[in-house]
N, C-alpha and C. Protein backbone atom coordinates (compact mmCIF):
# COMPACT_ATOMS: atom_id res chain seq x y z
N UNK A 1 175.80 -51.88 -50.92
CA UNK A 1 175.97 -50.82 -51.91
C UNK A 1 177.03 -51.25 -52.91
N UNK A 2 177.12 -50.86 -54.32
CA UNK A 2 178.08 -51.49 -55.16
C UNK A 2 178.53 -50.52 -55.52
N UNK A 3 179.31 -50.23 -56.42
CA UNK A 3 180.01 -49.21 -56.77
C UNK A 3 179.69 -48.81 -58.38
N UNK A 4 179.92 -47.86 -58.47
CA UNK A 4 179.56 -47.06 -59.62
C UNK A 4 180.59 -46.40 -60.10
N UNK A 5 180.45 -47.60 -61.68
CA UNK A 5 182.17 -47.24 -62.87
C UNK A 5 181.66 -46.47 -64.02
N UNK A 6 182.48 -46.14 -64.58
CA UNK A 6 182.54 -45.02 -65.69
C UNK A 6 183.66 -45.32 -66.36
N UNK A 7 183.59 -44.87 -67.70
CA UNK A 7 184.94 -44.49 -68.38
C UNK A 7 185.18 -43.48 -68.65
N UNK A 8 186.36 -42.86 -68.71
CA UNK A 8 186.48 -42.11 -69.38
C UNK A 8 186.80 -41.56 -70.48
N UNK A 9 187.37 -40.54 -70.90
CA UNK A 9 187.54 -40.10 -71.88
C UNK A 9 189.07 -41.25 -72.62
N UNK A 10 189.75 -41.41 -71.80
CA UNK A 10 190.60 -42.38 -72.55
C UNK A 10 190.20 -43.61 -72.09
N UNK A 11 189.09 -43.82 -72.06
CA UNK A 11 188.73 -45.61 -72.05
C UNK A 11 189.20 -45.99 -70.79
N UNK A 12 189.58 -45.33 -70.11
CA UNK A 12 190.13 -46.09 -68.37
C UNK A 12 188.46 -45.95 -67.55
N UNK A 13 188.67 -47.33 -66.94
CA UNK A 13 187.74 -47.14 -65.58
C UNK A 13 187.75 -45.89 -64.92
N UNK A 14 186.37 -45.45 -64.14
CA UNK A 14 186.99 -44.27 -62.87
C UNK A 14 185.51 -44.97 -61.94
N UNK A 15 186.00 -44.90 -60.95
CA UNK A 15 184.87 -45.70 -59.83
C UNK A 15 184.66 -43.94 -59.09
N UNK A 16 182.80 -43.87 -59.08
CA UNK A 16 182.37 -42.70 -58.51
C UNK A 16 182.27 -43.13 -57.03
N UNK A 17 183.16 -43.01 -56.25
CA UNK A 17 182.90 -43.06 -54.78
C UNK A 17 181.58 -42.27 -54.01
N UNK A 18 181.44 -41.65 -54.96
CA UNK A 18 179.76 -40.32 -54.08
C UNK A 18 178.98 -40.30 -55.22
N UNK A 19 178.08 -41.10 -55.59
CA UNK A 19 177.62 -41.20 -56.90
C UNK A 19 176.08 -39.99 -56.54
N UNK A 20 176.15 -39.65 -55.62
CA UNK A 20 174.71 -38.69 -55.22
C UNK A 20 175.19 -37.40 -55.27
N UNK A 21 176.66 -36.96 -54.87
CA UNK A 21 177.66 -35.97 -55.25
C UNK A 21 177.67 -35.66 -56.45
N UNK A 22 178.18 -36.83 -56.75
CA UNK A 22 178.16 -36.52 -58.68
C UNK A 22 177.35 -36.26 -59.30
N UNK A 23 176.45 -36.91 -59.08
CA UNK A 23 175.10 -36.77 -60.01
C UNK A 23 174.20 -35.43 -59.76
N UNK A 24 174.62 -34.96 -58.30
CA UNK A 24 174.08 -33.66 -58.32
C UNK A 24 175.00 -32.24 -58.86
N UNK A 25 176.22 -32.71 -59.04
CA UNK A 25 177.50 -31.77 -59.28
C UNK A 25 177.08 -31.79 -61.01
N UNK A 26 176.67 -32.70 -61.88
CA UNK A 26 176.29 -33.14 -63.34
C UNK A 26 175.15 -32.55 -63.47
N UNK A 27 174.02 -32.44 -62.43
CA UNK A 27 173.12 -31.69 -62.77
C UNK A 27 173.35 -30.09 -62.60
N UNK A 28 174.10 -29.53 -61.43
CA UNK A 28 174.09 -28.11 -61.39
C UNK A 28 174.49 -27.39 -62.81
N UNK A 29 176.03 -28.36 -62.71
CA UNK A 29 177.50 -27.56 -63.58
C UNK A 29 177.34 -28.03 -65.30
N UNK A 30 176.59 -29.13 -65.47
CA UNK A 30 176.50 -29.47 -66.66
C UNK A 30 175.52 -29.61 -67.15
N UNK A 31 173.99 -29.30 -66.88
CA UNK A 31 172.39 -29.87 -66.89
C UNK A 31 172.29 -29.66 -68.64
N UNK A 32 173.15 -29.09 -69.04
CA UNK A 32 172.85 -28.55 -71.09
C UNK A 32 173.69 -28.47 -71.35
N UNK A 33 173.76 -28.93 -72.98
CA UNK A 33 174.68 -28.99 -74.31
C UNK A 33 176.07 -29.83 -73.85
N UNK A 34 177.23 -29.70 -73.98
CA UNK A 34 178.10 -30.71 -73.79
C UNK A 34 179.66 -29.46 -73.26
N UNK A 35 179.87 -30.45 -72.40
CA UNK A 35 180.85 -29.69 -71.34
C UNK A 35 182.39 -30.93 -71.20
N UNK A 36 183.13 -30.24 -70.43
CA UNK A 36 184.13 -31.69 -70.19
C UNK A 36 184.02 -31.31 -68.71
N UNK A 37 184.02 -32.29 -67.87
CA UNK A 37 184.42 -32.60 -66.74
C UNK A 37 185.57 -33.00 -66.29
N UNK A 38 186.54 -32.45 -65.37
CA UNK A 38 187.44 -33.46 -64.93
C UNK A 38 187.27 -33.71 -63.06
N UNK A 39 187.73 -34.93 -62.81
CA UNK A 39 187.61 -35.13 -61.92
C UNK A 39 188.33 -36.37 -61.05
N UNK A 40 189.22 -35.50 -60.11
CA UNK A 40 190.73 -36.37 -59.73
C UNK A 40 191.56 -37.19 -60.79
N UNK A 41 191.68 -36.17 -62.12
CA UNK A 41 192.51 -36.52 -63.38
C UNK A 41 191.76 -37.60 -64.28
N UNK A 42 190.73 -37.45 -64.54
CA UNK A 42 190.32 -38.40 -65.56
C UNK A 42 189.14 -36.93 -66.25
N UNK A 43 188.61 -37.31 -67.26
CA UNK A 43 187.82 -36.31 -67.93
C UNK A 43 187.21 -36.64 -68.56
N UNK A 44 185.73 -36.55 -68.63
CA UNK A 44 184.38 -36.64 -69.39
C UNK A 44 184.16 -36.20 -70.32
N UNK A 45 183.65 -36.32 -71.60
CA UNK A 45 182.43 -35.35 -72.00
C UNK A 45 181.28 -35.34 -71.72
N UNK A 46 180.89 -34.39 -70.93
CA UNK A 46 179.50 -34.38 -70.35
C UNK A 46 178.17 -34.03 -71.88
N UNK A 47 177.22 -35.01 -72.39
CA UNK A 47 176.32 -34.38 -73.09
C UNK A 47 175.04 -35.62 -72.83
N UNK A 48 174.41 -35.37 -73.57
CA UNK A 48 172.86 -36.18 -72.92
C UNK A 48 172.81 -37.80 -73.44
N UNK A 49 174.52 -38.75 -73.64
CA UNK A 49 174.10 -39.77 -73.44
C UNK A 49 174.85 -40.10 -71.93
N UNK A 50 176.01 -39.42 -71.86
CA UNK A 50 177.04 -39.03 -70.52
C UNK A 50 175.78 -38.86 -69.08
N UNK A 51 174.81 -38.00 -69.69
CA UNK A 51 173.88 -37.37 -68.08
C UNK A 51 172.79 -38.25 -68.05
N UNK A 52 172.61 -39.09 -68.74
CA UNK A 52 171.14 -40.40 -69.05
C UNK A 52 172.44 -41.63 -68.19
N UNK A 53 173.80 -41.69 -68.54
CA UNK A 53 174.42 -42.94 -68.01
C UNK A 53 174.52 -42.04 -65.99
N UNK A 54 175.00 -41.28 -66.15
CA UNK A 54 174.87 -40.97 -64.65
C UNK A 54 173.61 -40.77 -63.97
N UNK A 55 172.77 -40.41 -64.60
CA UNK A 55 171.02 -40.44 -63.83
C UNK A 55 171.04 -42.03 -63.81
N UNK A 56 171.19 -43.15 -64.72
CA UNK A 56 171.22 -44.50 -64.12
C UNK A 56 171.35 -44.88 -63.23
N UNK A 57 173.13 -44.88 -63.50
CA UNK A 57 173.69 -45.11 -62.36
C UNK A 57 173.08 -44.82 -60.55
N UNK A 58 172.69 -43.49 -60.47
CA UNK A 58 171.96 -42.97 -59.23
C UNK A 58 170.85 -43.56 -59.13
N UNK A 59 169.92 -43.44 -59.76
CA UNK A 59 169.01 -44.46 -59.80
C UNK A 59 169.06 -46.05 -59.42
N UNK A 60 170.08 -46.47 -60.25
CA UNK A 60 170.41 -47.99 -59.32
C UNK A 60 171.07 -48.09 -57.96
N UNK A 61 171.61 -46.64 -57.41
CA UNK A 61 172.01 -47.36 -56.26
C UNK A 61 170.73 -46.41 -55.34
N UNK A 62 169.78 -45.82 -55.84
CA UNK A 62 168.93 -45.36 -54.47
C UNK A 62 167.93 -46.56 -54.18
């Protein structure tokens, strides 16, 4: 299994340790228009190029 990186909102790495967590937490809480996420101090903007890079991501590791 490899790990699954992101940036965030200030350009820092954040490694998704539960990328099936996430990606289902992105679909409940954020599935439309554009939101911010934070998560263990880093912060997203969640909008539909943000939820196309995390559906990837899940996708490459199932």
């Amino acid at each position: 299994m490899s790990l699954s990186k992101i940036k965030d909102n200030n350009g820092h790495d954040y490694v998704i340790k539960d990328i099936e967590s996430f990606y289902q937490h992105i679909q409940e809480y954020h599935s439309s228009g554009t939101s911010i996420h934070e998560e263990n101090g880093h912060y997203f903007t969640v909008d539909d190029a943000f939820r196309l890079k995390v559906e990837t991501l899940h996708k490459n590791q199932s």
